[in-house]
Protein backbone atom coordinates (compact mmCIF):
# COMPACT_ATOMS: atom_id res chain seq x y z
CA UNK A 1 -56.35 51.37 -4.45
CA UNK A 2 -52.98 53.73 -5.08
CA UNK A 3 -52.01 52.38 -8.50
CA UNK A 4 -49.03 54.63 -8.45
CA UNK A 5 -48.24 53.39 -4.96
CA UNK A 6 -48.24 49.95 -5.92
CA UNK A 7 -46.16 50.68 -8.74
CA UNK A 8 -43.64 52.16 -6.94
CA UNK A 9 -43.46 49.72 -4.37
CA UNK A 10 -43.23 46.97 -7.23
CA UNK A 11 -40.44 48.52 -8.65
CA UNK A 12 -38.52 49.38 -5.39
CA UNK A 13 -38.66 45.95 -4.88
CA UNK A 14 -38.30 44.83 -8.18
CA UNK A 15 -34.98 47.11 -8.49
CA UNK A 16 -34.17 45.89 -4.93
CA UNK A 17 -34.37 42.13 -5.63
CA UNK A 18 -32.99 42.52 -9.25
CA UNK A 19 -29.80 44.79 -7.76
CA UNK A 20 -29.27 41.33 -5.47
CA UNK A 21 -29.30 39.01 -8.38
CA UNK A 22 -26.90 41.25 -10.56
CA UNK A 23 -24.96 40.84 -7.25
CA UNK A 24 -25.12 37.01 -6.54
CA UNK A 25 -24.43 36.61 -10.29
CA UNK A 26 -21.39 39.15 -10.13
CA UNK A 27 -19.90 37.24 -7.43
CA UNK A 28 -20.90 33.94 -8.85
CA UNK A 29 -18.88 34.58 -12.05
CA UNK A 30 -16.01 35.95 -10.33
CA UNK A 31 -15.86 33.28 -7.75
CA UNK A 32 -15.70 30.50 -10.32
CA UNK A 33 -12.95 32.36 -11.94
CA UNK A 34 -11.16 32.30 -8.67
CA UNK A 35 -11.82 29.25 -8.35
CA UNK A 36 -10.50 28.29 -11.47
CA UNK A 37 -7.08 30.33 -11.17
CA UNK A 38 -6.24 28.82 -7.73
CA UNK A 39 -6.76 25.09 -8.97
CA UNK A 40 -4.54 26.10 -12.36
CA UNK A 41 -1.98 27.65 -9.95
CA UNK A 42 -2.24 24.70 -7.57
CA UNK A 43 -1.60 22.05 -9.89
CA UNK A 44 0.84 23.67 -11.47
CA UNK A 45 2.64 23.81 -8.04
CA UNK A 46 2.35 20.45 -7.35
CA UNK A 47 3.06 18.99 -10.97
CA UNK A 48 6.42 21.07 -10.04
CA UNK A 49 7.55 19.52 -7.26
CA UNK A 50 6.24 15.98 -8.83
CA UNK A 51 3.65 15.14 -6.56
CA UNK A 52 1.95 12.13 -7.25
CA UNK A 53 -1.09 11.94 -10.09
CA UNK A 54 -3.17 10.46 -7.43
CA UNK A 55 -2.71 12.88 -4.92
CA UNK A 56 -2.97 15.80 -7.14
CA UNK A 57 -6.38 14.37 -8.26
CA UNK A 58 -7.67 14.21 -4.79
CA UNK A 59 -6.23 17.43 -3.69
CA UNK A 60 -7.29 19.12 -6.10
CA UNK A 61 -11.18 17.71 -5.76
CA UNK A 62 -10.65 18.72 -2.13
CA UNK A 63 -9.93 21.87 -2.81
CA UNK A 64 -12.82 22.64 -5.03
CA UNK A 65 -15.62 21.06 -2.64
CA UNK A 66 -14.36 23.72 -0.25
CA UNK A 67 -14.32 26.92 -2.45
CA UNK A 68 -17.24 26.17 -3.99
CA UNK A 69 -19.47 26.08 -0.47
CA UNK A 70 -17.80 28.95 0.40
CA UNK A 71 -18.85 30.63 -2.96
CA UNK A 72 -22.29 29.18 -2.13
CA UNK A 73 -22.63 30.63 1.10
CA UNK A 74 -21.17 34.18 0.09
CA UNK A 75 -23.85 33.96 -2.45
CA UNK A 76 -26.45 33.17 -0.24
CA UNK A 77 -25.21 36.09 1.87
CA UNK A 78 -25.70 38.58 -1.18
CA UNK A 79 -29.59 37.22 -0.27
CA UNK A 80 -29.90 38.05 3.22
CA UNK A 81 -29.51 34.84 4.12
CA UNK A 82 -28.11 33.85 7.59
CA UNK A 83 -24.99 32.32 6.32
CA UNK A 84 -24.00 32.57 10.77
CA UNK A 85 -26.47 28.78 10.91
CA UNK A 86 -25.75 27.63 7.64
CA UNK A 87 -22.23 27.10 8.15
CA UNK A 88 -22.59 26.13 11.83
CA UNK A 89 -25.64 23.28 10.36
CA UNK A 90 -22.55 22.38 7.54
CA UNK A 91 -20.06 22.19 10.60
CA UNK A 92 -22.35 20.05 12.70
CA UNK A 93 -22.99 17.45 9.41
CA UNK A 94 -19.69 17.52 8.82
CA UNK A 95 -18.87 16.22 11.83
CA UNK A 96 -21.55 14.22 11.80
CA UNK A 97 -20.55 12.53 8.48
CA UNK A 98 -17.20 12.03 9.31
CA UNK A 99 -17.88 10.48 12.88
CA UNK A 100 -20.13 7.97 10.75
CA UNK A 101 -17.15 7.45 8.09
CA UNK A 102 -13.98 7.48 10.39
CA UNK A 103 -12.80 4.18 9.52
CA UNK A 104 -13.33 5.50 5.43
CA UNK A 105 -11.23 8.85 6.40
CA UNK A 106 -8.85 6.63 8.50
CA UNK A 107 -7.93 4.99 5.33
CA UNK A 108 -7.98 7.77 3.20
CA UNK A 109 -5.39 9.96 5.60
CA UNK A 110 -3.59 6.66 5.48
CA UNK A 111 -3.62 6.41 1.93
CA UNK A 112 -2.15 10.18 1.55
CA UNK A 113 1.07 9.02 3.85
CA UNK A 114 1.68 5.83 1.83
CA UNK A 115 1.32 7.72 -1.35
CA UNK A 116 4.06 10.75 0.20
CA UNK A 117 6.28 8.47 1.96
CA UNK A 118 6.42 5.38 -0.46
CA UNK A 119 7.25 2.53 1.55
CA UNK A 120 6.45 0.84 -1.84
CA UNK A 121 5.40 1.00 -5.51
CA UNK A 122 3.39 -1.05 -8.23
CA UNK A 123 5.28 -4.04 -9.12
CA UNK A 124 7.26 -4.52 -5.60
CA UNK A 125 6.77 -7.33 -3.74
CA UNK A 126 5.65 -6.97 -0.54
CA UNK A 127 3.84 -8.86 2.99
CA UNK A 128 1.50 -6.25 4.39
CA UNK A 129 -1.43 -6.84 7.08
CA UNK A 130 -0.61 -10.78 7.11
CA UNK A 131 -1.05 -10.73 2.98
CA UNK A 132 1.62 -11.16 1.13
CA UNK A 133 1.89 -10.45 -2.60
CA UNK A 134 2.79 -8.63 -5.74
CA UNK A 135 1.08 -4.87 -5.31
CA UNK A 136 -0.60 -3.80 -8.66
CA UNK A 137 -2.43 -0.53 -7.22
CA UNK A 138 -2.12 1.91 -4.64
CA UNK A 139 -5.08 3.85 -4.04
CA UNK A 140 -6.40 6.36 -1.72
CA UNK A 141 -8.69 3.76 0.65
CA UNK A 142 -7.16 0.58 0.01
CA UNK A 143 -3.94 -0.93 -1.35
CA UNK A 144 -4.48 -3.61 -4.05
CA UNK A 145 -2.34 -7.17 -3.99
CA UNK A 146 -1.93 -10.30 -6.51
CA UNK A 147 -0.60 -13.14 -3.90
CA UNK A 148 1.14 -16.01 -5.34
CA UNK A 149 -1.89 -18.05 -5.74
CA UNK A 150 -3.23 -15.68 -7.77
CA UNK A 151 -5.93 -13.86 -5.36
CA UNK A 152 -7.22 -10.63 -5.91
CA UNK A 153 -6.72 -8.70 -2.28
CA UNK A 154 -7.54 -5.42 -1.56
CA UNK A 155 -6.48 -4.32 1.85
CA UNK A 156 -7.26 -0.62 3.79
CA UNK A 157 -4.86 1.42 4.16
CA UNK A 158 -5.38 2.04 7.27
CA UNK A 159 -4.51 -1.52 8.43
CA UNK A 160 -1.55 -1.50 5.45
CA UNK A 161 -0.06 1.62 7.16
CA UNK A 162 -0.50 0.74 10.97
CA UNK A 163 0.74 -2.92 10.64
CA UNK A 164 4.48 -4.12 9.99
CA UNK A 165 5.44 -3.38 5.94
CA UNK A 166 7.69 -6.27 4.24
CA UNK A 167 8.99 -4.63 1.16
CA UNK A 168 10.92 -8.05 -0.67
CA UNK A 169 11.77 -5.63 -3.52
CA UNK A 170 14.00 -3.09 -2.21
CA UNK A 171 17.15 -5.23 -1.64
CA UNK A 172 18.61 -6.68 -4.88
CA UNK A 173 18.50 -10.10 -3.59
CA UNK A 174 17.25 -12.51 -0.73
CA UNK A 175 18.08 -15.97 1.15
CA UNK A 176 16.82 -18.79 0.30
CA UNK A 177 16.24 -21.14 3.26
CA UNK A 178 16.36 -24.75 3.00
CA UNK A 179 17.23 -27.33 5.73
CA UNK A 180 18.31 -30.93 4.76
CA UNK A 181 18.24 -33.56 7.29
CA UNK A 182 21.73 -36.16 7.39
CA UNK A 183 22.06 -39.51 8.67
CA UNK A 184 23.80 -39.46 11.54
CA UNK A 185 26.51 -41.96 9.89
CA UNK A 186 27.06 -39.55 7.24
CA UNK A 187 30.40 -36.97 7.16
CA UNK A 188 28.43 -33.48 7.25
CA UNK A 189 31.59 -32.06 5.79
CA UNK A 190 31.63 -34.30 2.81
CA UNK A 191 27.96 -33.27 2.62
CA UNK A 192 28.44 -29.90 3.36
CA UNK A 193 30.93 -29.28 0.21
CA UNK A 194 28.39 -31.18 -2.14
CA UNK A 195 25.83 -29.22 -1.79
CA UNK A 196 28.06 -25.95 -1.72
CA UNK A 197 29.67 -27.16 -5.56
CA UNK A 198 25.59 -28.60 -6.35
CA UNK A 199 24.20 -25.29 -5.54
CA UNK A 200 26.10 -23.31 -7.61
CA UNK A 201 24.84 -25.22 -10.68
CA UNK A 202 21.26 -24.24 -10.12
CA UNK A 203 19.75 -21.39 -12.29
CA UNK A 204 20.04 -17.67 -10.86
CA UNK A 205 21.57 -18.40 -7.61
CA UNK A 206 24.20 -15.69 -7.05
CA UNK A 207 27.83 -16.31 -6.59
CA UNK A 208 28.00 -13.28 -4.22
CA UNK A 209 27.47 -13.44 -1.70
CA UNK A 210 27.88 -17.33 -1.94
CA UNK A 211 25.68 -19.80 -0.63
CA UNK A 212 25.69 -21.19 3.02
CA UNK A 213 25.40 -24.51 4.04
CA UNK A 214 26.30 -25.49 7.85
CA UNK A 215 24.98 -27.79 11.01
CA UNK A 216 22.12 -25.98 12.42
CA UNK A 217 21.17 -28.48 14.69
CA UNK A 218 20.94 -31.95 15.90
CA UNK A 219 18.12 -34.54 16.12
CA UNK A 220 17.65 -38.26 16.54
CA UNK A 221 18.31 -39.08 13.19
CA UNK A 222 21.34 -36.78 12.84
CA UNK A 223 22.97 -33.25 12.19
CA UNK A 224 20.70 -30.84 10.07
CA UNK A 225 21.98 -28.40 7.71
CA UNK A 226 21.00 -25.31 6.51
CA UNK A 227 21.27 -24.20 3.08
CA UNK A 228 20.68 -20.95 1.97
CA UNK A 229 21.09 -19.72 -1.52
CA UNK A 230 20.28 -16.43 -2.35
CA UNK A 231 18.45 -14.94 -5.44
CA UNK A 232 16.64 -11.85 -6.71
CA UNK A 233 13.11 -12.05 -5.30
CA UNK A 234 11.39 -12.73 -8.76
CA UNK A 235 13.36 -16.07 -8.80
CA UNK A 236 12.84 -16.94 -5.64
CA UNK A 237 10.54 -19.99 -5.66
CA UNK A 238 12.73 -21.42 -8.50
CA UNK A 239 15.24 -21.21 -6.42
CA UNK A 240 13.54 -22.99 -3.45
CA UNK A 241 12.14 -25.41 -5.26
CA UNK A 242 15.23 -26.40 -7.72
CA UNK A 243 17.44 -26.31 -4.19
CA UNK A 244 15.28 -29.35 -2.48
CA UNK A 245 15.53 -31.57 -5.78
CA UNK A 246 19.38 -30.70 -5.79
CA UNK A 247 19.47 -31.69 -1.77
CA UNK A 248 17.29 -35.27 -2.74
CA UNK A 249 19.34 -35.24 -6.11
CA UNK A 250 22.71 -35.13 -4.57
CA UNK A 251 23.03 -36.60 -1.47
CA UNK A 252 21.09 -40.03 -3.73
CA UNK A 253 23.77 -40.20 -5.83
CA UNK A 254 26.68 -39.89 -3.35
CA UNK A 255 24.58 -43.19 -1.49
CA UNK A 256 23.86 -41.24 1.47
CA UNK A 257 22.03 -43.31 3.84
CA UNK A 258 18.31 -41.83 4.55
CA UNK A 259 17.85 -40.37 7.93
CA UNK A 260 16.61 -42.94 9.98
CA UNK A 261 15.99 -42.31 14.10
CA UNK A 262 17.95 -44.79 16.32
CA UNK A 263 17.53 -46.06 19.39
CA UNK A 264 20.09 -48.31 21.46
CA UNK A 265 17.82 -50.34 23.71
CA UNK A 266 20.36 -51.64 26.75
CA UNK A 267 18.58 -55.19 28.33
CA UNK A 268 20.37 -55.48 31.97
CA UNK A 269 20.09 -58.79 33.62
């Protein structure tokens, strides 16, 4: 056996293999500092034009996934490695993957738009995918709601973005409607002008615009009216509620008959 052949094969190889980790390590350590600069730079960017928190957090873990395979793979490469397959077996599970979680990405590409375009924000008020309800978060996948009745909804955004948005918070104030059913011997215009002066003495209705009361239709028992007051949407069931006690209330104490259906029955001999 050569010894000195074996020894200089060993440290051909040795140099070799050892010239290839220097390497890998070299572009490892420069990698991760480009790696670092462009997220620095990026957020900076975006914290300039005052993106969103959210989206910046997101982005930014997007962003690093991808440099950091592709440091992985140009490290690999420094190997020998056939980087050619890798990334074409990465391709194929990443298609794989998000064939398997297109209803998750669905939601999360929603989630971008809603954060960009802002169709709403924490606090507003809002009827979304057949929820309605106060909106307390507004994440990437779903879109969080308080309703009324104090439920706890979460709701994909997906199905928030693709479905008919009801934003009650926008506009400085809403209608209240309210019907109220006359006897047909009553005046409607007497009634009409009680209610008008009654409404105005309930809480946080708004003088303008003023409310409306007129005939909407007609029944058996008589003409109906409607009566719409209108409020700021975080007084609206105070509103609805206080404006049917002032329609029993009133029309009570001006000895309004109750509506009552009649029927004229004609006997012919």
């Amino acid at each position: 056996m050569d010894i000195k052949a074996l020894l200089l094969t060993a440290t051909t190889v040795g140099t070799a293999v050892g010239l290839k980790i220097l390497g890998a390590l070299a572009i490892w350590i420069i990698g991760r500092w480009v790696i670092s600069l462009v997220m620095a730079l990026t957020r900076k960017g975006m914290e300039a034009r005052h993106v969103d928190a959210t989206l910046i957090t997101y982005m930014l873990a997007s962003i690093s996934v991808a440099l950091n395979i592709a440091l992985a793979i140009a490290v690999l490469g420094v190997f020998g490695i056939e980087t050619t397959s890798f990334a074409a077996l990465l391709a194929a599970a990443g298609i794989a993957i998000g064939a398997a979680w297109a209803g998750l990405l669905s939601n999360f590409a929603a989630g971008i738009f809603l954060i960009i375009l802002r169709p709403f924000k924490v606090g507003d008020f809002i009827s979304v995918g057949g929820v309605t309800g106060t909106v307390r978060a507004i994440g990437l996948f779903g879109t969080t709601i308080d309703t009324p009745d104090n439920v706890h909804t979460i709701i994909g955004n997906n199905k928030v973005f693709s479905d008919n948005i009801q934003n009650f918070s926008t506009n400085a104030y809403r209608r209240v409607d309210l019907t109220a059913q006359l006897n047909g011997s009553v005046d409607h215009t007497e009634a009409i002008n009680l209610l008008k002066a009654k409404l105005a003495t309930i809480p946080n209705v708004m003088t303008n615009p003023a409310p409306e009361v007129a005939i909407s239709t007609f029944t058996m028992s008589g003409p109906v009216l409607v009566v719409r007051p209108f409020t700021h949407t975080d007084n609206y069931w105070q509103v609805y509620f206080d404006g049917n006690r002032i329609i029993r209330e009133s029309f009570a104490a001006a000895g309004f008959p109750g509506p009552e259906t009649q029927i004229v029955v004609t006997q012919r001999p």
